[in-house]
N, C-alpha and C. Protein backbone atom coordinates (compact mmCIF):
# COMPACT_ATOMS: atom_id res chain seq x y z
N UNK A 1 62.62 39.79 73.01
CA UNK A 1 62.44 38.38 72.71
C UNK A 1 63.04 37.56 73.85
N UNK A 2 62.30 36.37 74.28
CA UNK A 2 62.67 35.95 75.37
C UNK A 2 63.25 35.12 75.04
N UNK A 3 64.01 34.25 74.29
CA UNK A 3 64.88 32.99 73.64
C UNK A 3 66.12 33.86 73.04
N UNK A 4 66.48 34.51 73.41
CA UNK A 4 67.82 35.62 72.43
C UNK A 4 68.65 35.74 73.41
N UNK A 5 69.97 35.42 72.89
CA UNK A 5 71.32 36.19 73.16
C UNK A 5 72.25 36.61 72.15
N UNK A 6 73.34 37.08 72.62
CA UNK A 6 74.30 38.00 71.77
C UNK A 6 73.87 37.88 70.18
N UNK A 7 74.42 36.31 69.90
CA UNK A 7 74.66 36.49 68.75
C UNK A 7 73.07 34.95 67.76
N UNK A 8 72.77 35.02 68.87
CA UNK A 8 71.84 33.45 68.66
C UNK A 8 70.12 34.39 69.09
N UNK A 9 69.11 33.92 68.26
CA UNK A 9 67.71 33.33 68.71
C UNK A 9 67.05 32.08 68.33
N UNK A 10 66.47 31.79 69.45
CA UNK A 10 65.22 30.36 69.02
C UNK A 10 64.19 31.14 68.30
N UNK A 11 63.28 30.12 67.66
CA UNK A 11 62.06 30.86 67.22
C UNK A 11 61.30 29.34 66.76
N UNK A 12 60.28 29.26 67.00
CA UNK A 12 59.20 28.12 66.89
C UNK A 12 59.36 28.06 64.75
N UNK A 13 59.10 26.52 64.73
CA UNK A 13 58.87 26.41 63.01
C UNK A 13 57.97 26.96 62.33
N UNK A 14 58.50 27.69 60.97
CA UNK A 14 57.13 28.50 59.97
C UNK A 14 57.21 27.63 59.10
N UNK A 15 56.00 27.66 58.56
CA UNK A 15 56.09 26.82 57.13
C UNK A 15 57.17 27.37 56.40
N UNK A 16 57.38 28.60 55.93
CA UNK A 16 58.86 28.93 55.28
C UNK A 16 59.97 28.33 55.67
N UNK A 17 60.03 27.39 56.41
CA UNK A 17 61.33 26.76 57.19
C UNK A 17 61.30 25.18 56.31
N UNK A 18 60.53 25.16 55.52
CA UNK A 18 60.14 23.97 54.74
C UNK A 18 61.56 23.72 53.86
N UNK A 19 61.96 24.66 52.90
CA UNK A 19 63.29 24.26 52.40
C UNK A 19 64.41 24.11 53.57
N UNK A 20 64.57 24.74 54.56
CA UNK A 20 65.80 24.36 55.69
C UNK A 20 65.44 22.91 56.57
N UNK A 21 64.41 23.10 56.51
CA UNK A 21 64.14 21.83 57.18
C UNK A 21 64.50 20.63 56.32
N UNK A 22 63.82 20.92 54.91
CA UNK A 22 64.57 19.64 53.77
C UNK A 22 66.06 19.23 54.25
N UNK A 23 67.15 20.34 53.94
CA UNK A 23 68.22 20.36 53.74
C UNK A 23 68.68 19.67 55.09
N UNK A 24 68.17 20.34 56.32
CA UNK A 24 69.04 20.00 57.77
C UNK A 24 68.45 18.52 58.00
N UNK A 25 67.19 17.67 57.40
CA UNK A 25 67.01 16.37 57.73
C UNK A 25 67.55 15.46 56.48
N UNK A 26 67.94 15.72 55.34
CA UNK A 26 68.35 14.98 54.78
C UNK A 26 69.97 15.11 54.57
N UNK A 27 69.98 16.06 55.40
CA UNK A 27 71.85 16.01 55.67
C UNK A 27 72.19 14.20 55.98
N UNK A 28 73.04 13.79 55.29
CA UNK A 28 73.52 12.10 55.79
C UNK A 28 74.27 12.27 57.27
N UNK A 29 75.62 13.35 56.58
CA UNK A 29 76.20 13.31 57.37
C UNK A 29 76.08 13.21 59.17
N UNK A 30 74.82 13.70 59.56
CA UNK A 30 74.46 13.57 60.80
C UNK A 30 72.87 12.41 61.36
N UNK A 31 73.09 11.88 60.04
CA UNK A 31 71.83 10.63 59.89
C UNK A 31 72.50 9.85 61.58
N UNK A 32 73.33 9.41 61.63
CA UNK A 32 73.56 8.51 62.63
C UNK A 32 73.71 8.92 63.66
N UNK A 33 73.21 10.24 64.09
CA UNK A 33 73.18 10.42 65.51
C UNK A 33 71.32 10.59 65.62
N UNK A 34 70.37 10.70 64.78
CA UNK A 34 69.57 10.38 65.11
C UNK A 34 68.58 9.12 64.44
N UNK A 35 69.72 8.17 64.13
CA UNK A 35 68.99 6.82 64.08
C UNK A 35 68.22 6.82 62.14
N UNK A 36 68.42 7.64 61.70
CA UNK A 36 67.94 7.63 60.52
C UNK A 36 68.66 7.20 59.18
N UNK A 37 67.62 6.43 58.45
CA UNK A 37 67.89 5.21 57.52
C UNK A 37 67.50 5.54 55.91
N UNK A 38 66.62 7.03 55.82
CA UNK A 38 66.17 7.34 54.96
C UNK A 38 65.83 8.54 54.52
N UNK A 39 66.08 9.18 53.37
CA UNK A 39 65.31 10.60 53.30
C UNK A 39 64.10 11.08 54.08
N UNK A 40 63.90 12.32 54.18
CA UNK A 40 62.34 12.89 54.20
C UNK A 40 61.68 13.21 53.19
N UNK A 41 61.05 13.04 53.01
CA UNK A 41 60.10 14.03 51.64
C UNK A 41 59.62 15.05 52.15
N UNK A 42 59.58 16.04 51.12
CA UNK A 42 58.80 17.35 51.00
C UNK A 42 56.92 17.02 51.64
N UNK A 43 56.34 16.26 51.22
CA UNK A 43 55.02 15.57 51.88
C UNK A 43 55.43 15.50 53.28
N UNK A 44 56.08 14.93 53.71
CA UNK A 44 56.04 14.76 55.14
C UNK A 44 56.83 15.54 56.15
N UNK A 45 57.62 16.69 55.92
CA UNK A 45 57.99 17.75 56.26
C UNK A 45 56.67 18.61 56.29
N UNK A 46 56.46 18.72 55.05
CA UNK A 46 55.12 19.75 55.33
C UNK A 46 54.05 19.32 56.09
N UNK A 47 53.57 17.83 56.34
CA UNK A 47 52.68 17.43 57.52
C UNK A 47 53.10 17.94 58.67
N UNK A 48 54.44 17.78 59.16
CA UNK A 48 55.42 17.94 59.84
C UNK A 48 54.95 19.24 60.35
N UNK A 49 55.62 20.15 59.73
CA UNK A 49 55.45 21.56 59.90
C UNK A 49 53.93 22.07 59.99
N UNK A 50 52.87 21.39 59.50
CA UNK A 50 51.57 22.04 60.28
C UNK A 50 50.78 21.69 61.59
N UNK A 51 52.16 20.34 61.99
CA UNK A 51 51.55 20.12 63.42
C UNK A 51 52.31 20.54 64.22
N UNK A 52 53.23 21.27 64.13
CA UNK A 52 54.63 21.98 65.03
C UNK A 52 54.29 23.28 65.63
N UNK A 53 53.09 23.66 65.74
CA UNK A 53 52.79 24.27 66.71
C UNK A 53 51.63 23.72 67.75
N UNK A 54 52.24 22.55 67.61
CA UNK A 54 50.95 21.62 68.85
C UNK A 54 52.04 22.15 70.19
N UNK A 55 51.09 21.66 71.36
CA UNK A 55 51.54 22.03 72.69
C UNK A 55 52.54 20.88 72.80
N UNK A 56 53.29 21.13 73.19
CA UNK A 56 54.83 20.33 73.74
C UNK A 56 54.09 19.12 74.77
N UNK A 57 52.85 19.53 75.61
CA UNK A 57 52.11 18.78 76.74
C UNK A 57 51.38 17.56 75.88
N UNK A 58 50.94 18.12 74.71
CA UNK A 58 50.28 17.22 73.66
C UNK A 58 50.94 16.15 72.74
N UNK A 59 51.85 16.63 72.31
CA UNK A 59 52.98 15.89 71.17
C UNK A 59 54.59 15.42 71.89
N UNK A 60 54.41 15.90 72.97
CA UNK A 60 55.79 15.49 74.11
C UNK A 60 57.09 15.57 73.60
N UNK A 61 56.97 16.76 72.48
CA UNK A 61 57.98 17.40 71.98
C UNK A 61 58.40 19.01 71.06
N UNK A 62 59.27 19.02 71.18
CA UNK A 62 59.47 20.73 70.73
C UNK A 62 60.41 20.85 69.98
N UNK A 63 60.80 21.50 68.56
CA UNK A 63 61.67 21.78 68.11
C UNK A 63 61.48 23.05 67.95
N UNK A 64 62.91 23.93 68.15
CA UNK A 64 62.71 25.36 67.58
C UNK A 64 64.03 25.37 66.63
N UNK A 65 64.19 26.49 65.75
CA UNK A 65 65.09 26.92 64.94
C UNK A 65 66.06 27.95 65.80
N UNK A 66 66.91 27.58 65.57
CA UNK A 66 68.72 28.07 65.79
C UNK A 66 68.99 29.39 64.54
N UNK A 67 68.86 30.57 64.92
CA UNK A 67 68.78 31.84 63.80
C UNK A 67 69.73 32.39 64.32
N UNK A 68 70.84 32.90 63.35
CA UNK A 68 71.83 34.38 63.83
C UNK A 68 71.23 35.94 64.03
N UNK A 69 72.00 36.87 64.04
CA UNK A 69 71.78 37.67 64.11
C UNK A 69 71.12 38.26 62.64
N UNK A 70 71.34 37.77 61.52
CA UNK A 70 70.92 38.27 60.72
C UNK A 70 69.90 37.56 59.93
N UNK A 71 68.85 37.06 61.23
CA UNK A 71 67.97 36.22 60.90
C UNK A 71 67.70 35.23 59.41
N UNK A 72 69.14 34.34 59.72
CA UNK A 72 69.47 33.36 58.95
C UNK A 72 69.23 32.13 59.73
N UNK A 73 68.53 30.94 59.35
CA UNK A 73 68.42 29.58 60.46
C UNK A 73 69.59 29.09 59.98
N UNK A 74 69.95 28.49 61.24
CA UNK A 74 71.26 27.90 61.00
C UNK A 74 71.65 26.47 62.14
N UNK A 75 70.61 25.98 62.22
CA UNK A 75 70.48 25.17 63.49
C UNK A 75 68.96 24.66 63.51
N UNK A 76 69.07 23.85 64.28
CA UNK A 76 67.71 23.71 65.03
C UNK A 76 67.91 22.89 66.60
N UNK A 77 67.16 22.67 67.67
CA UNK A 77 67.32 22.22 68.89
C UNK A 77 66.12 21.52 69.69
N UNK A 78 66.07 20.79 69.50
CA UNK A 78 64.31 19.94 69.97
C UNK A 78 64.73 19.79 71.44
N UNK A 79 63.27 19.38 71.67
CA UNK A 79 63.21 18.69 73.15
C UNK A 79 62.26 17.26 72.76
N UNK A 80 62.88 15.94 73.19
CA UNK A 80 61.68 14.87 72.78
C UNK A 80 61.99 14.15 74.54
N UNK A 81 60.65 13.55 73.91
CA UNK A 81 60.18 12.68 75.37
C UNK A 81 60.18 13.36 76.55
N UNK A 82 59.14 14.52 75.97
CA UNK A 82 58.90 15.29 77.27
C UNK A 82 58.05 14.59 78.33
N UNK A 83 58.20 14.28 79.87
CA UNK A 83 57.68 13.29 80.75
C UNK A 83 57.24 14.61 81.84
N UNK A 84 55.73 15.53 81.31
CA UNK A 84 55.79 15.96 82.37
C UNK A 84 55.95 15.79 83.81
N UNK A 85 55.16 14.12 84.48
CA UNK A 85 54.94 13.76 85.70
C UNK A 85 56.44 13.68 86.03
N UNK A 86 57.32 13.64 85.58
CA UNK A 86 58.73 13.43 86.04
C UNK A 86 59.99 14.57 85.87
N UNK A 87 58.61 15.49 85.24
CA UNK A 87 59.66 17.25 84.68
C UNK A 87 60.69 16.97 83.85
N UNK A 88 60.88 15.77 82.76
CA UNK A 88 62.11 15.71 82.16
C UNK A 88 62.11 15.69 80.88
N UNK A 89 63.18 15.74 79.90
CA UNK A 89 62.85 15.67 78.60
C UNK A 89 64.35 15.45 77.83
N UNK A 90 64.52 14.74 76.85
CA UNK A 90 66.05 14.78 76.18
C UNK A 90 66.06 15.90 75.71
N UNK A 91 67.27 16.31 74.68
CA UNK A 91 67.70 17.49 74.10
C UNK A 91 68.67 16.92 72.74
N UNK A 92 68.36 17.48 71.80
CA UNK A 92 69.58 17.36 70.57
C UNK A 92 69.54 18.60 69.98
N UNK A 93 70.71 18.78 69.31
CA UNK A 93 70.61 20.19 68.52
C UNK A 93 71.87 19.49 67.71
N UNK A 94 71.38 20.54 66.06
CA UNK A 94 72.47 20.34 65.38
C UNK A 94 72.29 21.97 64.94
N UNK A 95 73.82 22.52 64.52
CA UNK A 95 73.73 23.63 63.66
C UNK A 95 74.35 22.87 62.56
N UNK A 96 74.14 23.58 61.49
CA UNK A 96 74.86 23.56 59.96
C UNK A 96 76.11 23.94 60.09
N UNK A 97 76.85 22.81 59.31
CA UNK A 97 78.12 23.01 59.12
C UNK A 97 79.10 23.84 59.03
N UNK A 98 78.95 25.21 58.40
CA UNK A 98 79.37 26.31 57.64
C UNK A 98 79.42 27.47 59.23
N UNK A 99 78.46 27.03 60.41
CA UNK A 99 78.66 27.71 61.21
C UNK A 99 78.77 27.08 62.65
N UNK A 100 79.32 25.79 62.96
CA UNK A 100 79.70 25.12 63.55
C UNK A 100 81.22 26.02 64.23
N UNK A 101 81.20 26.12 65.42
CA UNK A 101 82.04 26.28 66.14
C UNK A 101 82.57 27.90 66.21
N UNK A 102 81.65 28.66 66.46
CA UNK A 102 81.22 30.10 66.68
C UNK A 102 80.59 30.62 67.74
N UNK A 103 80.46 29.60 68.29
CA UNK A 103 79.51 29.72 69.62
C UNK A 103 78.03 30.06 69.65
N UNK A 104 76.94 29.71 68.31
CA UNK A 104 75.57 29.33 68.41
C UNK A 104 75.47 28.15 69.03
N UNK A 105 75.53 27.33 69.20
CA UNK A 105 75.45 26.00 69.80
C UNK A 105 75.25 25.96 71.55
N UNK A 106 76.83 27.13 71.61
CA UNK A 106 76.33 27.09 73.07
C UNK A 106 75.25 28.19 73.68
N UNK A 107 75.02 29.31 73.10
CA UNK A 107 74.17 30.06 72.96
C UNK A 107 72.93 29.56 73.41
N UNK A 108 72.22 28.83 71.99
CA UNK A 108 71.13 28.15 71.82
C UNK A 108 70.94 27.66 72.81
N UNK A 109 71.73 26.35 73.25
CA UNK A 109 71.73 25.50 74.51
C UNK A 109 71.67 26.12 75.50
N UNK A 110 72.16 27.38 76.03
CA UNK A 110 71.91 28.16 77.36
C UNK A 110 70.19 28.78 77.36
N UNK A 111 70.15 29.21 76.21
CA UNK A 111 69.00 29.79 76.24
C UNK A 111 67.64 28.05 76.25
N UNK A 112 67.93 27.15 75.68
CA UNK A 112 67.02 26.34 75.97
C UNK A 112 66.87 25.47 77.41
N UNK A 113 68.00 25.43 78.20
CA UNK A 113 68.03 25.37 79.21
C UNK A 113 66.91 25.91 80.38
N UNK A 114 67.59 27.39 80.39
CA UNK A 114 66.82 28.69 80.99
C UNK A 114 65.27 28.22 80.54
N UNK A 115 64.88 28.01 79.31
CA UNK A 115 63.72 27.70 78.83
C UNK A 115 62.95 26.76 79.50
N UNK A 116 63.68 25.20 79.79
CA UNK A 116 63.52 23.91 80.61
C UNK A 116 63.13 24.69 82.07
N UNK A 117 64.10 25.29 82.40
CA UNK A 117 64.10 25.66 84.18
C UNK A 117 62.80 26.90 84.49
N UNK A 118 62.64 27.90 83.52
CA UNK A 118 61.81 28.82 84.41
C UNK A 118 60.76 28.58 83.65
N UNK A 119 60.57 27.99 82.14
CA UNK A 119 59.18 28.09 81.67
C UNK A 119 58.44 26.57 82.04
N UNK A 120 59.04 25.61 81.56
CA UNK A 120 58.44 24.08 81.25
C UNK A 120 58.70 23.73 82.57
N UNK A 121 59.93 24.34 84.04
CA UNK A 121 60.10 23.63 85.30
C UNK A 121 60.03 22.49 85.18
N UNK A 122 61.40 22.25 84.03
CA UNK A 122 62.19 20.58 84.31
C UNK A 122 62.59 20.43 85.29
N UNK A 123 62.77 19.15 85.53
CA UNK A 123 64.04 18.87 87.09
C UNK A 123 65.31 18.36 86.23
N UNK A 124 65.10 17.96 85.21
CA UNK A 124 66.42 17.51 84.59
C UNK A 124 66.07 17.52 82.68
N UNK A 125 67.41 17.32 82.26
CA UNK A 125 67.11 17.27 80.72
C UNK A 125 68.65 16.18 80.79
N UNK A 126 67.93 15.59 79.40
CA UNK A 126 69.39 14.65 79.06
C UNK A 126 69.82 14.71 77.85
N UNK A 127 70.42 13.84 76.79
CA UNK A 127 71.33 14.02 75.85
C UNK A 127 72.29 12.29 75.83
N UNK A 128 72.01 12.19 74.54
CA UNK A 128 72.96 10.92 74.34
C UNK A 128 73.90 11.51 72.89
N UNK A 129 75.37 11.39 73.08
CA UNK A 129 76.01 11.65 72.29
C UNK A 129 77.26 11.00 72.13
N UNK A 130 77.28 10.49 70.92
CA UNK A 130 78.52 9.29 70.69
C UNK A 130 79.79 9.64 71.18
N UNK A 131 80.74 8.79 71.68
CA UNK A 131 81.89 8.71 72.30
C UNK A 131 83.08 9.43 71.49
N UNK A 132 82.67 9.90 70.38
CA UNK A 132 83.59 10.21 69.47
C UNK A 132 83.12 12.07 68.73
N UNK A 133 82.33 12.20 69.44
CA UNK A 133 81.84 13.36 69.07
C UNK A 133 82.26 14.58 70.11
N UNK A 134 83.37 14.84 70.16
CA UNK A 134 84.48 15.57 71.72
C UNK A 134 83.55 16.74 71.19
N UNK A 135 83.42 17.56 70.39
CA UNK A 135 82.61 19.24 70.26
C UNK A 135 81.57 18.60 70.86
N UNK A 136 80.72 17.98 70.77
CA UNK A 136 79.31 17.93 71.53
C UNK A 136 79.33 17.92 73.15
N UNK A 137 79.99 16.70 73.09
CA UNK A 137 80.68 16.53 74.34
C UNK A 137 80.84 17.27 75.07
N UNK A 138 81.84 18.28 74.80
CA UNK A 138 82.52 19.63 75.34
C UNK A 138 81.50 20.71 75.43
N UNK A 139 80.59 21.35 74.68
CA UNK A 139 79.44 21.69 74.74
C UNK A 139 78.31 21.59 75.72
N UNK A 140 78.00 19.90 75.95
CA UNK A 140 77.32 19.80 77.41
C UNK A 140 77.73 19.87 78.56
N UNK A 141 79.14 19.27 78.21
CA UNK A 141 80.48 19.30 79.26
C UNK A 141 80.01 21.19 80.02
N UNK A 142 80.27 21.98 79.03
CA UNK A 142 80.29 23.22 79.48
C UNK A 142 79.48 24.29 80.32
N UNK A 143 78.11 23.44 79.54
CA UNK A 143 76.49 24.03 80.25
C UNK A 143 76.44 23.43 81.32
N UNK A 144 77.01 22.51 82.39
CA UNK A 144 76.77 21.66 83.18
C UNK A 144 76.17 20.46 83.29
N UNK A 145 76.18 19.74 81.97
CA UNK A 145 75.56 18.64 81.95
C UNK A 145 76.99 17.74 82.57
N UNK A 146 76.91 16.61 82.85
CA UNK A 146 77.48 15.79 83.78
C UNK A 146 77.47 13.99 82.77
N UNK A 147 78.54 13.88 82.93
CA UNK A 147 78.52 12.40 82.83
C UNK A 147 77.89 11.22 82.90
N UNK A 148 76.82 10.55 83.22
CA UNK A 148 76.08 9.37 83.66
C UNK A 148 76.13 8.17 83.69
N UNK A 149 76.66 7.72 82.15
CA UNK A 149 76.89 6.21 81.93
C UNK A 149 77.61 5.94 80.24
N UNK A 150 78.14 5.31 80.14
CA UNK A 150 78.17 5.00 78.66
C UNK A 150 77.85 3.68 78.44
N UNK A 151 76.51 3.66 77.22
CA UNK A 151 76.13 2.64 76.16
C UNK A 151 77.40 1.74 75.46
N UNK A 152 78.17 0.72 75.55
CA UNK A 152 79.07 0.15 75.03
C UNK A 152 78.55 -0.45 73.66
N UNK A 153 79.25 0.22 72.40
CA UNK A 153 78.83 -0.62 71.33
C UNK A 153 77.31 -0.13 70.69
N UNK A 154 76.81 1.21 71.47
CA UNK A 154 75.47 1.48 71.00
C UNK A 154 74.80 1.70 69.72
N UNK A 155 75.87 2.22 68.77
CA UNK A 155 75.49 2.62 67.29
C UNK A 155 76.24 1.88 66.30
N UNK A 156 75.50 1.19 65.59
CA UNK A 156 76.30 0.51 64.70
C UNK A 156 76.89 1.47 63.43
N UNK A 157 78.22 1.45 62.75
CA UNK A 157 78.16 2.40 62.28
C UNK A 157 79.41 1.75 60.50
N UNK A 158 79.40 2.29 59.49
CA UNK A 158 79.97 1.48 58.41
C UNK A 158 81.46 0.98 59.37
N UNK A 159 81.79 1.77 59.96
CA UNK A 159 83.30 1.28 60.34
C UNK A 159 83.44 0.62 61.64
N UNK A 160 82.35 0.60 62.32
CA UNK A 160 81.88 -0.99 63.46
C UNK A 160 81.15 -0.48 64.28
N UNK A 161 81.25 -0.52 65.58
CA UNK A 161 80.09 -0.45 66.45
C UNK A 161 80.88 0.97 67.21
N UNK A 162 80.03 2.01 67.58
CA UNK A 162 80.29 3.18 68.60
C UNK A 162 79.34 3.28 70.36
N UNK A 163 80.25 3.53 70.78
CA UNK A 163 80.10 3.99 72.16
C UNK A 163 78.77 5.05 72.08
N UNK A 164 78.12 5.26 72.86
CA UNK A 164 77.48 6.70 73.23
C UNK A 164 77.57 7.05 74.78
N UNK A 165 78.10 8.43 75.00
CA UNK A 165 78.17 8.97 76.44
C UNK A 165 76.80 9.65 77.01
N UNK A 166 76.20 8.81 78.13
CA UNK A 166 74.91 9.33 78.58
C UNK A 166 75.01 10.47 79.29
N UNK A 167 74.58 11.68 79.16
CA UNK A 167 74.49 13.19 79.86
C UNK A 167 73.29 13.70 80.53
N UNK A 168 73.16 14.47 81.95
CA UNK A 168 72.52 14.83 82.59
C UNK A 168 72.46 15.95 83.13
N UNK A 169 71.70 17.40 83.01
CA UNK A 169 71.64 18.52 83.55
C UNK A 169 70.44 18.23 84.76
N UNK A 170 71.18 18.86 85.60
CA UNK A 170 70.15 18.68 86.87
C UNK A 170 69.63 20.57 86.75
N UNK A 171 68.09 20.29 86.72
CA UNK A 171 68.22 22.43 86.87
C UNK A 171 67.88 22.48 88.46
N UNK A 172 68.61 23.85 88.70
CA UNK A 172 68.52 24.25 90.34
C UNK A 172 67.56 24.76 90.86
């Protein structure tokens, strides 16, 4: 399998991913790092999931699933605003809670990287992640993503306004 290491694989969405997918988008707790105001429904997950094997060139985006070794999903890791003419594309990933800080995260992220550089031949990938989120941080920090800019005040949030730190992998 070409997306695998030690203890991590990617793998493109199955319709069986329909209950994890419920659970990992209507998580609240991580509603505010991608801008979201409202549940999903089961209807629109499942639309969802029968167009998720369109070409990344077509839909200018990719999500795959974050699986352990004992082919449990436990994550997922998109690519949006893929710009072929410019080779670039953002990146987010979340794993589930319960296995947060085990080292899938960075796993995943190495292997989607590698993915950016020898399959899709990005020139760069980016990442916006709030000022207050040091594991994420530290995470891109680690893969070689780089510093760029920070958004002052970018996310409004119940307890006031948050920072976001802009990130940049250059591939070689």
């Amino acid at each position: 399998m070409f997306l695998k290491a030690d203890q991590t694989y990617l793998r493109a969405l199955e319709p069986t991913d329909l209950d994890f997918l419920y659970s990992l988008e209507n998580d609240t707790s991580v509603w505010h790092v991608g801008n979201t105001l409202a549940p999903y429904s089961r209807f629109v997950l499942e639309q969802y999931l029968e167009n998720a094997a369109l070409d990344i060139y077509n839909v200018k985006q990719l999500r795959l699933v974050i699986c352990n070794n004992s082919n449990e999903a436990i994550g997922a890791i998109d690519l949006f605003d893929f710009e072929p003419l410019h080779r670039r594309a953002g990146v987010g990933i979340v794993i589930t809670a319960e296995y947060r800080g085990n080292g899938h995260a960075k796993e995943a992220l190495g292997l989607l990287l590698h993915y950016c550089q020898y399959k899709l031949q990005l020139h760069q990938v980016y990442c916006s992640v709030t000022a207050t989120n040091l594991p994420s941080i530290n995470l891109f920090t680690q893969a070689g993503f780089q510093q760029v800019g920070v958004r002052k005040e970018w996310l409004r949030t119940p307890d006031g306004w948050e920072d976001v730190v802009e990130m940049q992998y250059l591939c070689k």
